[in-house]
PDB file of N, CA and C in Angstrom:
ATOM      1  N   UNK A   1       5.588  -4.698  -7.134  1.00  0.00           N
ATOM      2  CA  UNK A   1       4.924  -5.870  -6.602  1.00  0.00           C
ATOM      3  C   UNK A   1       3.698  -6.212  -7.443  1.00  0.00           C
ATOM      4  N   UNK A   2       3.016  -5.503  -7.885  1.00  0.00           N
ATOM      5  CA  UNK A   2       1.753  -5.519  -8.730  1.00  0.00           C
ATOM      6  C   UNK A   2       2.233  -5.697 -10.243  1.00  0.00           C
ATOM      7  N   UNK A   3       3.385  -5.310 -10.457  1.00  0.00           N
ATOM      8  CA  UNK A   3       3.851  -5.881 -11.515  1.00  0.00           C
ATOM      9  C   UNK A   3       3.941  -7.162 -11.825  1.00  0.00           C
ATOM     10  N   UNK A   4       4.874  -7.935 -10.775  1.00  0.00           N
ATOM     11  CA  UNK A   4       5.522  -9.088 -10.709  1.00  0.00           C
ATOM     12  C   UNK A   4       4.205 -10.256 -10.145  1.00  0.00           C
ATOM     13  N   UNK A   5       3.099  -9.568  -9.356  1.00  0.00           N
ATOM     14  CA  UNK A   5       1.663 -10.094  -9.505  1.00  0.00           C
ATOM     15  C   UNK A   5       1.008 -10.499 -10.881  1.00  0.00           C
ATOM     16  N   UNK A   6       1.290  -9.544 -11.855  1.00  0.00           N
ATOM     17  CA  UNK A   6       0.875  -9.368 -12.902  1.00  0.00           C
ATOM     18  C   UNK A   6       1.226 -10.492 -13.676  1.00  0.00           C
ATOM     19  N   UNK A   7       2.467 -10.606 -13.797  1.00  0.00           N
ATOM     20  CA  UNK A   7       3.431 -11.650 -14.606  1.00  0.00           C
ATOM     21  C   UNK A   7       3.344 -13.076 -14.002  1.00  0.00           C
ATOM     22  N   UNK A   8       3.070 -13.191 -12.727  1.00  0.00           N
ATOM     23  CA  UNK A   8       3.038 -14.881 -12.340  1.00  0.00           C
ATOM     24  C   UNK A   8       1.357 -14.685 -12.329  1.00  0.00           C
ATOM     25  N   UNK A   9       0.403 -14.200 -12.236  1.00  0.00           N
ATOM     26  CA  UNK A   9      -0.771 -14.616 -12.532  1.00  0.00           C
ATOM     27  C   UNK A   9      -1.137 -14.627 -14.018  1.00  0.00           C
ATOM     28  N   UNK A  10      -0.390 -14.105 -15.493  1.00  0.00           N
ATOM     29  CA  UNK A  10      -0.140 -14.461 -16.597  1.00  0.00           C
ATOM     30  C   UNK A  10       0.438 -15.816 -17.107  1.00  0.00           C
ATOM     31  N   UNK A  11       1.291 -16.591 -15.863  1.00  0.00           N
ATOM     32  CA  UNK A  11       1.802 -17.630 -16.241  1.00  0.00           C
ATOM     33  C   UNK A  11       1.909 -18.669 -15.190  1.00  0.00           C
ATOM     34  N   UNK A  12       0.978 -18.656 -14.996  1.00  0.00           N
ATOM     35  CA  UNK A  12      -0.099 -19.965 -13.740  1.00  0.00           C
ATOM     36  C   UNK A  12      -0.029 -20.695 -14.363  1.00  0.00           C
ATOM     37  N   UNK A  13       0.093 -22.070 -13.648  1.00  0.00           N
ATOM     38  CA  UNK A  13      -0.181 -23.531 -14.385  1.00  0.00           C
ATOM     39  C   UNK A  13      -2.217 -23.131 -14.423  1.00  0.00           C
ATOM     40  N   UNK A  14      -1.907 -24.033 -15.306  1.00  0.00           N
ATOM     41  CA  UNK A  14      -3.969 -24.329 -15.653  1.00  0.00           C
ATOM     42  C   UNK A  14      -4.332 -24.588 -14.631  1.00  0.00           C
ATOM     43  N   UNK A  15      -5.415 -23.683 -14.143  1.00  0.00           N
ATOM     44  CA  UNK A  15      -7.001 -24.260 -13.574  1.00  0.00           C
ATOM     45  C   UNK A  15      -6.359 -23.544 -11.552  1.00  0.00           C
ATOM     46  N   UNK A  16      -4.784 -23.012 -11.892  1.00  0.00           N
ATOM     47  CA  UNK A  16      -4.663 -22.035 -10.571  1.00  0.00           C
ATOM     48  C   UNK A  16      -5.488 -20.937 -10.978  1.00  0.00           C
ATOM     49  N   UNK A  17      -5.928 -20.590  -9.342  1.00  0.00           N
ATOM     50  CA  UNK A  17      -6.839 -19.374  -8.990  1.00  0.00           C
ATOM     51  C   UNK A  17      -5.885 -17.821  -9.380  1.00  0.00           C
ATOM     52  N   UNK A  18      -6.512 -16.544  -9.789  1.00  0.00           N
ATOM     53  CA  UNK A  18      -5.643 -15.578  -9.897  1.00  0.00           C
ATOM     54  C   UNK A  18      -5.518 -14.783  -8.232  1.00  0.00           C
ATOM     55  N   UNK A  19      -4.126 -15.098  -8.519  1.00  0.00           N
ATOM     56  CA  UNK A  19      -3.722 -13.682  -6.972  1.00  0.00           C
ATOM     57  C   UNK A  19      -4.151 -12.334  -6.844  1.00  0.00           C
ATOM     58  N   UNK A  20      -4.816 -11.814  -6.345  1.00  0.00           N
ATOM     59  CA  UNK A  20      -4.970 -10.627  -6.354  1.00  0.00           C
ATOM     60  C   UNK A  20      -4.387  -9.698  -4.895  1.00  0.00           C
ATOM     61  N   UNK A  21      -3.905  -8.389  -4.953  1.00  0.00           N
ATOM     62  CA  UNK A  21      -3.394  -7.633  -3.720  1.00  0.00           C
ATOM     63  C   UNK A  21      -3.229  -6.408  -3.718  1.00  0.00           C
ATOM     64  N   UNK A  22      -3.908  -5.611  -2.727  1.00  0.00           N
ATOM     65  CA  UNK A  22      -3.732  -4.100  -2.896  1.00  0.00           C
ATOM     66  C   UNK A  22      -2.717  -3.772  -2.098  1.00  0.00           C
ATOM     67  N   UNK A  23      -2.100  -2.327  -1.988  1.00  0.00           N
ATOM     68  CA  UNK A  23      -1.335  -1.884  -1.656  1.00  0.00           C
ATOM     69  C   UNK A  23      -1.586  -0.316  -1.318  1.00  0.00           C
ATOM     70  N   UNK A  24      -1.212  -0.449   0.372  1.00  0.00           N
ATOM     71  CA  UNK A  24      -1.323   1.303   0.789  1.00  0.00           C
ATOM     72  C   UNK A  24       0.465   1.195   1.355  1.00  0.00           C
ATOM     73  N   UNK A  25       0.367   2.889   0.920  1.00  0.00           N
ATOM     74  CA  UNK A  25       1.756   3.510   1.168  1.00  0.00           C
ATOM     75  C   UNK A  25       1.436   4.765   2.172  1.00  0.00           C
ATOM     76  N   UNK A  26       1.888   4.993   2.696  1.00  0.00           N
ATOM     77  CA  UNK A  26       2.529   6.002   3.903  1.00  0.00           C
ATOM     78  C   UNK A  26       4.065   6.452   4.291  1.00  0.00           C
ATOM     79  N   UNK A  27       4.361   7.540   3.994  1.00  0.00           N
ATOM     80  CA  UNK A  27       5.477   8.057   4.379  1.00  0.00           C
ATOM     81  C   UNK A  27       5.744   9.506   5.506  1.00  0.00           C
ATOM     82  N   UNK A  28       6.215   8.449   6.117  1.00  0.00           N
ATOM     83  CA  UNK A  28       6.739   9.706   7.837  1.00  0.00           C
ATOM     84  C   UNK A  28       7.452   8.723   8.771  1.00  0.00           C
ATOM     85  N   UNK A  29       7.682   9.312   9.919  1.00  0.00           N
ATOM     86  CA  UNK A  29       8.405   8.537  11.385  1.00  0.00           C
ATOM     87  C   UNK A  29       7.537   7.686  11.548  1.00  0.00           C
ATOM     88  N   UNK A  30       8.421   6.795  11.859  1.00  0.00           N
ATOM     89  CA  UNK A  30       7.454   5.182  12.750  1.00  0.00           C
ATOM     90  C   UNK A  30       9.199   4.930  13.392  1.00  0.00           C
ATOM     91  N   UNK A  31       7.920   4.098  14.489  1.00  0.00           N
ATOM     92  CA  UNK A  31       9.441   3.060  15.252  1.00  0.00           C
ATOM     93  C   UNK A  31       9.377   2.023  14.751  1.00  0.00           C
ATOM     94  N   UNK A  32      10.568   0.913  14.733  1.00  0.00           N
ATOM     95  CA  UNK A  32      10.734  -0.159  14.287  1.00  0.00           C
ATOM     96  C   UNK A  32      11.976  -0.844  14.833  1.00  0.00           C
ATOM     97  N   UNK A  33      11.543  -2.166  15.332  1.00  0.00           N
ATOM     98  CA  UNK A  33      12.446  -2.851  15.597  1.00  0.00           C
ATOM     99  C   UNK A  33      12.086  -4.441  16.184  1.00  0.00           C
ATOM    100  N   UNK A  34      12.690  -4.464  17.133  1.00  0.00           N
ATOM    101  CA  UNK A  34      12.160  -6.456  17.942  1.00  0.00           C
ATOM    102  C   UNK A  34      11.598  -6.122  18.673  1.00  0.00           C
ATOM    103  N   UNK A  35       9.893  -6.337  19.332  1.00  0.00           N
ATOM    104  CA  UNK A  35       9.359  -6.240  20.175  1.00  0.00           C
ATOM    105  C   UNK A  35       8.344  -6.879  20.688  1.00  0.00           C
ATOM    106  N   UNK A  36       9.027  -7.393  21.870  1.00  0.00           N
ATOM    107  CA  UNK A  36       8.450  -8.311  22.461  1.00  0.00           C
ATOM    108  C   UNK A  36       8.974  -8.872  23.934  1.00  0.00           C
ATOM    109  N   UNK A  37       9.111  -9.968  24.025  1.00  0.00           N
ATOM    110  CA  UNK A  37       9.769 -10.965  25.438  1.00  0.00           C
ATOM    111  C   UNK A  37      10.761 -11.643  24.908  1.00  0.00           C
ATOM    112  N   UNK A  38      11.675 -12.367  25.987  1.00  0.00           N
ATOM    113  CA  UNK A  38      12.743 -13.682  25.075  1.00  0.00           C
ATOM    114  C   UNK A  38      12.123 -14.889  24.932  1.00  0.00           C
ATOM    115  N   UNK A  39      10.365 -14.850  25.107  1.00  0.00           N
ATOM    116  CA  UNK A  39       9.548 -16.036  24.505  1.00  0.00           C
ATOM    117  C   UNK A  39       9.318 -16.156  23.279  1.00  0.00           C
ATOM    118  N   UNK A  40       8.962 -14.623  23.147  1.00  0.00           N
ATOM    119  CA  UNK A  40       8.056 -13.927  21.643  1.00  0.00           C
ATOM    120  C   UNK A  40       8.993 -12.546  21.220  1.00  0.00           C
ATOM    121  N   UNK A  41       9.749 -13.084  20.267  1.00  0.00           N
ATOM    122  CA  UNK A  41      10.225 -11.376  19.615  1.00  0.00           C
ATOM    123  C   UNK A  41       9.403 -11.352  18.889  1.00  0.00           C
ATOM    124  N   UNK A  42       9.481 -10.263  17.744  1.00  0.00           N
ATOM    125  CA  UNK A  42       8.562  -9.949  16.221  1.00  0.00           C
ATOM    126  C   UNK A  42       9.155  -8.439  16.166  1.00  0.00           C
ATOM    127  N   UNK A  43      10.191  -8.540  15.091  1.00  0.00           N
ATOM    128  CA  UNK A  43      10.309  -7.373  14.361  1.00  0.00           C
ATOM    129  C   UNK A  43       8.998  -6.915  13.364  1.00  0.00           C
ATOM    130  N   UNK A  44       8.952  -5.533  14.037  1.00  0.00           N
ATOM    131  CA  UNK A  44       7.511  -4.530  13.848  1.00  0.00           C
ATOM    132  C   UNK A  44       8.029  -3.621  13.470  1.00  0.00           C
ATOM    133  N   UNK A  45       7.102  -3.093  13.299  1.00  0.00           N
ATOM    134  CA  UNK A  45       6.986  -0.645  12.538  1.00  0.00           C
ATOM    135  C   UNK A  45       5.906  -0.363  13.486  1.00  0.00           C
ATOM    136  N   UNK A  46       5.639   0.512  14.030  1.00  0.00           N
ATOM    137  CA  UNK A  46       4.643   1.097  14.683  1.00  0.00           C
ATOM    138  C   UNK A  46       4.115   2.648  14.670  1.00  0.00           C
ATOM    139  N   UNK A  47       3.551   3.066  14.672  1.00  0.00           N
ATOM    140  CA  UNK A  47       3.097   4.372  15.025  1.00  0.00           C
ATOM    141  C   UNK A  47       2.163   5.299  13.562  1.00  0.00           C
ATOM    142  N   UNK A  48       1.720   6.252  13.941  1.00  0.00           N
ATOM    143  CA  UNK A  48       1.258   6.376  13.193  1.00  0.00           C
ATOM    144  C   UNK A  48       0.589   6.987  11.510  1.00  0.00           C
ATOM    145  N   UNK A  49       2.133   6.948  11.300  1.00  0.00           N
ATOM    146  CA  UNK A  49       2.675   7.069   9.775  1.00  0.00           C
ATOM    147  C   UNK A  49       2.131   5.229   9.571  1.00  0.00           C
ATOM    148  N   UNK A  50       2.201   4.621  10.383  1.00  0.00           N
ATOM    149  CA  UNK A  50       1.963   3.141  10.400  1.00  0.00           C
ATOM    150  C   UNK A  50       0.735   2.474  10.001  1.00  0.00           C
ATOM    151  N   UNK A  51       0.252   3.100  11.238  1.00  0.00           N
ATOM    152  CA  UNK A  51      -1.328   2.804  10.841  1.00  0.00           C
ATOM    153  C   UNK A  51      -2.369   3.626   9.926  1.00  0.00           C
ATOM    154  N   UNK A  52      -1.682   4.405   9.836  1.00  0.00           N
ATOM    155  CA  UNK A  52      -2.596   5.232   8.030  1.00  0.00           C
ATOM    156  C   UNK A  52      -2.212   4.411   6.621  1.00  0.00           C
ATOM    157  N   UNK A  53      -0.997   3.884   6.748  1.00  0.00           N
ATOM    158  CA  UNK A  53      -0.870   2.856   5.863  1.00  0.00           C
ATOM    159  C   UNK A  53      -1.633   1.798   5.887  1.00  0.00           C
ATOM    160  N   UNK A  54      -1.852   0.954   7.313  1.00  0.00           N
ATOM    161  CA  UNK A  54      -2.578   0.420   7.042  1.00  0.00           C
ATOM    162  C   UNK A  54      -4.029   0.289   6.533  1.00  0.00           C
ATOM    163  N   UNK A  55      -4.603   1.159   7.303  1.00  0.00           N
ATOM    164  CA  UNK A  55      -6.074   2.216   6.996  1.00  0.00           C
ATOM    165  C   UNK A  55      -6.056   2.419   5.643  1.00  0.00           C
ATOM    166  N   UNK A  56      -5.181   2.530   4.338  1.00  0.00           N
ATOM    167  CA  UNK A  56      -5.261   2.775   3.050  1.00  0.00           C
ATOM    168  C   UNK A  56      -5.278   1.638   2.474  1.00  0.00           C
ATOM    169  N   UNK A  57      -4.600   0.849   3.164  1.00  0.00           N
ATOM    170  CA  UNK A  57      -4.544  -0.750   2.173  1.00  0.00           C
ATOM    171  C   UNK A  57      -5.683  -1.063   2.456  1.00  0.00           C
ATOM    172  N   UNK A  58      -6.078  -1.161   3.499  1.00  0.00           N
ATOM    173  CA  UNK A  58      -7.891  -2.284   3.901  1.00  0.00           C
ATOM    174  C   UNK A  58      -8.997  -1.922   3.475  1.00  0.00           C
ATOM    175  N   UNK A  59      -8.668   0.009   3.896  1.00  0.00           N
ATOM    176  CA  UNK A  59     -10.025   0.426   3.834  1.00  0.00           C
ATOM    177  C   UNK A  59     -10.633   1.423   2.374  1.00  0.00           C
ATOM    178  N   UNK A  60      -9.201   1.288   1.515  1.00  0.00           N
ATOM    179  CA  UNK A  60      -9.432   2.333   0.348  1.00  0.00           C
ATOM    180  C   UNK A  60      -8.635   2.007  -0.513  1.00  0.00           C
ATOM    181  N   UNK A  61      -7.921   1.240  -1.110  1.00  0.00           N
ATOM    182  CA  UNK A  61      -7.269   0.413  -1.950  1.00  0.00           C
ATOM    183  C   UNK A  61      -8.450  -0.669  -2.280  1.00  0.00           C
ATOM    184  N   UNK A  62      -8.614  -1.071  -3.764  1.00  0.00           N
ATOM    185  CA  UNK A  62      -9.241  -2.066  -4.182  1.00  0.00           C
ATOM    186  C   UNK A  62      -7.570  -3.063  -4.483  1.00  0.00           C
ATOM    187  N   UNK A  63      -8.826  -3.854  -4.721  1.00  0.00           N
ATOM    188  CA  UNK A  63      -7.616  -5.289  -5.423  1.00  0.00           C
ATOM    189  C   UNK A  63      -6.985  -4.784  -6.871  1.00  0.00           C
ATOM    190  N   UNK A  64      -5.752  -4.963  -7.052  1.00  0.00           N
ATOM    191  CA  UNK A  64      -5.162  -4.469  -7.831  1.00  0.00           C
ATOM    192  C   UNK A  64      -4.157  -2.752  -7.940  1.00  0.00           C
ATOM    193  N   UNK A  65      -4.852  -2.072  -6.309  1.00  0.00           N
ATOM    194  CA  UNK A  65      -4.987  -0.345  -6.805  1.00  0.00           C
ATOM    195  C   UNK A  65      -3.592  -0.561  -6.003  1.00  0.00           C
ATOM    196  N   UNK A  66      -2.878   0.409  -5.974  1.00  0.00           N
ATOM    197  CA  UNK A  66      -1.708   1.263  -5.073  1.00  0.00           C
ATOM    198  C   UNK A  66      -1.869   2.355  -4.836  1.00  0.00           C
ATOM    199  N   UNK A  67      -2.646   2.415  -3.323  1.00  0.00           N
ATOM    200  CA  UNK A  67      -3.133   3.685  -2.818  1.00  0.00           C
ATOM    201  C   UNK A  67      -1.530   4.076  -1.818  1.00  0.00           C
ATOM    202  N   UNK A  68      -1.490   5.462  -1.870  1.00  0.00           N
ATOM    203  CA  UNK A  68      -0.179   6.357  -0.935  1.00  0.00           C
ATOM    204  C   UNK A  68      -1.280   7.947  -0.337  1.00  0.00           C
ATOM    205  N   UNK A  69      -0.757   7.818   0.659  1.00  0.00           N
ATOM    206  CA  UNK A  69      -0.797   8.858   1.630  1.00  0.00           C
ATOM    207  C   UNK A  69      -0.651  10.570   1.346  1.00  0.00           C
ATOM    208  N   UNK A  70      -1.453  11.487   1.674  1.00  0.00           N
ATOM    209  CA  UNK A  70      -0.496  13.141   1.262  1.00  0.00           C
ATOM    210  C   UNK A  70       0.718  13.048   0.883  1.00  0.00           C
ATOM    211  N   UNK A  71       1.656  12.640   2.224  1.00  0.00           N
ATOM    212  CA  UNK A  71       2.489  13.047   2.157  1.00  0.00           C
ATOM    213  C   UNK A  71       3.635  12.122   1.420  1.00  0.00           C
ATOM    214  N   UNK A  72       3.045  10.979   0.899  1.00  0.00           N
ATOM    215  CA  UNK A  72       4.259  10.186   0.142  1.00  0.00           C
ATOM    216  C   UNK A  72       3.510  11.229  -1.358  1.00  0.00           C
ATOM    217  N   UNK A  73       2.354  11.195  -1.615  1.00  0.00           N
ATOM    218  CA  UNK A  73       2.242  12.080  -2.877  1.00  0.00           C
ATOM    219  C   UNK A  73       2.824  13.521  -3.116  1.00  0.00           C
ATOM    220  N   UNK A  74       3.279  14.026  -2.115  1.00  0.00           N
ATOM    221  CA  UNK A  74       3.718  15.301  -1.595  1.00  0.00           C
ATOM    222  C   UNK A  74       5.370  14.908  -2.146  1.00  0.00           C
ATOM    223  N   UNK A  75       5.939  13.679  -1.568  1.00  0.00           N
ATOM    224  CA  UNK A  75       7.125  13.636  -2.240  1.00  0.00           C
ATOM    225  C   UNK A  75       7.541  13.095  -3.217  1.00  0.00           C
ATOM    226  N   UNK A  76       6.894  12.161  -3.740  1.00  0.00           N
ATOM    227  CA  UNK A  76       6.581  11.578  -4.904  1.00  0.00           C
ATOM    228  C   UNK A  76       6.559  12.702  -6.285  1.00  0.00           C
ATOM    229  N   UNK A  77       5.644  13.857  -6.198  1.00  0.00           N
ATOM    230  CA  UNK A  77       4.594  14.204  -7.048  1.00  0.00           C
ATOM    231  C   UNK A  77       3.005  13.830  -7.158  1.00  0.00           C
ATOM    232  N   UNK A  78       2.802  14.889  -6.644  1.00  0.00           N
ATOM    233  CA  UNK A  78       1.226  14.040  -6.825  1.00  0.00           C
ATOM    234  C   UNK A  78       0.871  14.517  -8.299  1.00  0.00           C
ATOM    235  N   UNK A  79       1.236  15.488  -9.299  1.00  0.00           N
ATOM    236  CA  UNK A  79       0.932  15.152 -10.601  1.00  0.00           C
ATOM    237  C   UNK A  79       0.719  14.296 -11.239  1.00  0.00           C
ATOM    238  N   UNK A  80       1.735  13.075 -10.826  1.00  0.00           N
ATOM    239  CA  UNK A  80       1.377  11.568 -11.447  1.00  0.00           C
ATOM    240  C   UNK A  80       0.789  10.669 -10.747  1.00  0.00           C
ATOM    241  N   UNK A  81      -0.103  11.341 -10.084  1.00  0.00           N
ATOM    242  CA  UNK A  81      -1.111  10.555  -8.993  1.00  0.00           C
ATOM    243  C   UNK A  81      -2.850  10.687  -9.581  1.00  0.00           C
ATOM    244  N   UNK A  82      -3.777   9.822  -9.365  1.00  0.00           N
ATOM    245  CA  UNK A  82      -4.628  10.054  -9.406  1.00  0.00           C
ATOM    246  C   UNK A  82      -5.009  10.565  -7.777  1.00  0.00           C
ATOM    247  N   UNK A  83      -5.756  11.567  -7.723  1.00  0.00           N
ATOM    248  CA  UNK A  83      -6.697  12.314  -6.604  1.00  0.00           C
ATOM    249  C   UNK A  83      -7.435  11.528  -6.057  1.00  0.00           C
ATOM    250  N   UNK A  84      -8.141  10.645  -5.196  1.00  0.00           N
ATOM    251  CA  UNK A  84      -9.151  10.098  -4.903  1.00  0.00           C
ATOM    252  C   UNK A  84      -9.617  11.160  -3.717  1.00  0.00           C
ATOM    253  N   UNK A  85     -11.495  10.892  -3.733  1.00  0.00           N
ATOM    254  CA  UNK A  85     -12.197  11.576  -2.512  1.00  0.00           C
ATOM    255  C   UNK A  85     -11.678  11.467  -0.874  1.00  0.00           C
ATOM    256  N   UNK A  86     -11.502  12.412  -0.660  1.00  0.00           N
ATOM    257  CA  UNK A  86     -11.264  12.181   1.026  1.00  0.00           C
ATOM    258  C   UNK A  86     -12.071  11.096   1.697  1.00  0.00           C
ATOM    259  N   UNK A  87     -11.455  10.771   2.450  1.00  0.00           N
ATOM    260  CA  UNK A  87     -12.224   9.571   3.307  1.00  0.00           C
ATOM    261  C   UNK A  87     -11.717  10.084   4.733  1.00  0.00           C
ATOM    262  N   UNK A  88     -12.605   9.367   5.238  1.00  0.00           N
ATOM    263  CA  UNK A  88     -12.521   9.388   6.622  1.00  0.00           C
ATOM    264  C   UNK A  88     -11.906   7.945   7.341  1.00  0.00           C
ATOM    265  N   UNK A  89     -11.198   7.729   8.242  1.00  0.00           N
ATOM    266  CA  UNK A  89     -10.842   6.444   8.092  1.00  0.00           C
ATOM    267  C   UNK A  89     -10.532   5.757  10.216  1.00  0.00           C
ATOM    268  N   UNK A  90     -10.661   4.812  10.417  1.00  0.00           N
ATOM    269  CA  UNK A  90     -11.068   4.216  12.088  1.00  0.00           C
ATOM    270  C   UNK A  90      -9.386   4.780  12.376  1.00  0.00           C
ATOM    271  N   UNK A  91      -9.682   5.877  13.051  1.00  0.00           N
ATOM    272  CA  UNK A  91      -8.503   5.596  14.153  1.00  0.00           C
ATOM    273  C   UNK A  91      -6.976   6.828  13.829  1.00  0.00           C
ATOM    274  N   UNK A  92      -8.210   7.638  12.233  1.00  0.00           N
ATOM    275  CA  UNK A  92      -7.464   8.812  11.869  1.00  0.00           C
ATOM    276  C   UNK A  92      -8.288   9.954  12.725  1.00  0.00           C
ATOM    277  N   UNK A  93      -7.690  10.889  13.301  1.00  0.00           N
ATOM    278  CA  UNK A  93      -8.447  12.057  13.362  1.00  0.00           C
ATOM    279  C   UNK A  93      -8.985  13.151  12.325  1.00  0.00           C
ATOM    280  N   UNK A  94      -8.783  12.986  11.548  1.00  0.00           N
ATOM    281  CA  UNK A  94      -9.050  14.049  10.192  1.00  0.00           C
ATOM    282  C   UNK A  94      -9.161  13.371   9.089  1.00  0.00           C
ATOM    283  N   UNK A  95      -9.891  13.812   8.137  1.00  0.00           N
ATOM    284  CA  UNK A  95     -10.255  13.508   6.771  1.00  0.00           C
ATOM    285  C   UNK A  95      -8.674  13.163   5.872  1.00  0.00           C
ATOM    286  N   UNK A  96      -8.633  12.310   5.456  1.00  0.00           N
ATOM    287  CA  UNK A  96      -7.690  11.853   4.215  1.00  0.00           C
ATOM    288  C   UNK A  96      -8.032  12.275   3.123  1.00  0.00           C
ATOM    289  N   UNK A  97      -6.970  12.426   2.114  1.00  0.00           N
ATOM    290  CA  UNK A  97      -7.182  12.588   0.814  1.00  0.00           C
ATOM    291  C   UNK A  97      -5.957  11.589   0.142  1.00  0.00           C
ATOM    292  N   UNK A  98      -6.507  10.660  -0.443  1.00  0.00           N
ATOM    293  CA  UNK A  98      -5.728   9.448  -0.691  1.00  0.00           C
ATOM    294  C   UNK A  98      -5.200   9.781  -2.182  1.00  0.00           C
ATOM    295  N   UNK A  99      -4.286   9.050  -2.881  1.00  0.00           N
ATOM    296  CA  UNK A  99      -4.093   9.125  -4.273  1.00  0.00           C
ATOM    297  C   UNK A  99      -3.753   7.905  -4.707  1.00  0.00           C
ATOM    298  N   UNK A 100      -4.342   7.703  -5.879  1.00  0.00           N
ATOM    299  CA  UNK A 100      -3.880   6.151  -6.701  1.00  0.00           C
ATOM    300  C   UNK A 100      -2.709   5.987  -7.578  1.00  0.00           C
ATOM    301  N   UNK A 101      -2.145   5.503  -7.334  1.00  0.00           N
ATOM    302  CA  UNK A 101      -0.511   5.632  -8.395  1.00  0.00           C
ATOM    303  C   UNK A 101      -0.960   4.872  -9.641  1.00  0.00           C
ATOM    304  N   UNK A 102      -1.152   5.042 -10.566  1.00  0.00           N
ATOM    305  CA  UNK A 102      -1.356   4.298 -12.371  1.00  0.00           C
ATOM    306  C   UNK A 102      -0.840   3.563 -12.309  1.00  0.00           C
ATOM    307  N   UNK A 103      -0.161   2.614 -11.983  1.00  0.00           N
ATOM    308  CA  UNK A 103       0.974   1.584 -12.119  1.00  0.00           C
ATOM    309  C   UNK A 103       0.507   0.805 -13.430  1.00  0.00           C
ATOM    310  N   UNK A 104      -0.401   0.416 -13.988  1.00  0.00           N
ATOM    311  CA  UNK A 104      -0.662  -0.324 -15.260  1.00  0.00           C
ATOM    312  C   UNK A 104      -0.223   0.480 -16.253  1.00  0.00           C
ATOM    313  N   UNK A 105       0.453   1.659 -16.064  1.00  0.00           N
ATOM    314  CA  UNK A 105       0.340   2.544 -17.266  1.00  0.00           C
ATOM    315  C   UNK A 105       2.279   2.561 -17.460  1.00  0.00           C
ATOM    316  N   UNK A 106       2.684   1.702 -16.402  1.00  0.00           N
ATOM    317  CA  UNK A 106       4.055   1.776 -16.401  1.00  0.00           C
ATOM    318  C   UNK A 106       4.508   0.273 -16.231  1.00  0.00           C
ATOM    319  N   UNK A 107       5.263  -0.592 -17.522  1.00  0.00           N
ATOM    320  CA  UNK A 107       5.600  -1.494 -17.976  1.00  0.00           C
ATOM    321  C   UNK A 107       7.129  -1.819 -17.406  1.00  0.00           C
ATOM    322  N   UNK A 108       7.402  -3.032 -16.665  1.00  0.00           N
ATOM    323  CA  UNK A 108       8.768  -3.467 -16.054  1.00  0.00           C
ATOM    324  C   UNK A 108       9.088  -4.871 -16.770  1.00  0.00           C
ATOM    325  N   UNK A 109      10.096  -4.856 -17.564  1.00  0.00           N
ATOM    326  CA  UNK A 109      10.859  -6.107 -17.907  1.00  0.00           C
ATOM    327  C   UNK A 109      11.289  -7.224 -16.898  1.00  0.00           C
ATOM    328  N   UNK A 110      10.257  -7.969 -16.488  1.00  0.00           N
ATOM    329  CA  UNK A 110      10.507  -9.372 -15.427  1.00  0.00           C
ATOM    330  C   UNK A 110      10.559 -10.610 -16.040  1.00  0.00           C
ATOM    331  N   UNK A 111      10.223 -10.571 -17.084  1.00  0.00           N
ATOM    332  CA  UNK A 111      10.696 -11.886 -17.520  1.00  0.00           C
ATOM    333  C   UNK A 111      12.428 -11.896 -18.659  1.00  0.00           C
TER     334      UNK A 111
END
């Protein structure tokens, strides 16, 4: 996604503003599905593999970064992770230790 960010804010018509967007990752159980009334559906994810994702995108991701969770770095590799400082974050009980994925350092053919 930060790729393909990359490439249409390289080839903006003149005098458009640049897009910018961070990105948090989390990996574990969540529920997901339609929830709601037969006024209001809204397919959702919930729980809280859920909301630590969110908590990484808002509160510890800059513009541009791709912040992930322990445990997606846990399956990932966190070797090819940068380490960031633990944080503390609204609505976690315990200290985080976040990691930044390099993504500029890894080139995708989109055009």
């Amino acid at each position: 996604m930060q790729e393909a960010l990359k490439f249409l804010n390289e080839n903006r018509p003149e005098g458009y503003p640049e897009l910018m967007m961070r990105i948090g990752i989390n990996s574990g159980e969540a529920f997901a599905g339609d929830i709601g009334c037969e006024k209001r559906m809204d397919y959702t994810v919930m729980g809280s593999t859920v909301n630590l994702a969110s908590r990484l995108e808002s509160a510890v991701a800059k513009a541009g970064q791709i912040v992930v969770g322990p445990r997606t770095a846990e399956l990932i590799g966190a070797d090819s992770l940068l380490c960031l400082p633990p944080v503390t974050l609204k609505g976690i009980e315990h200290p985080v230790t976040p990691y930044e994925v390099p993504w500029q350092d890894v080139t995708l053919n989109l055009g």
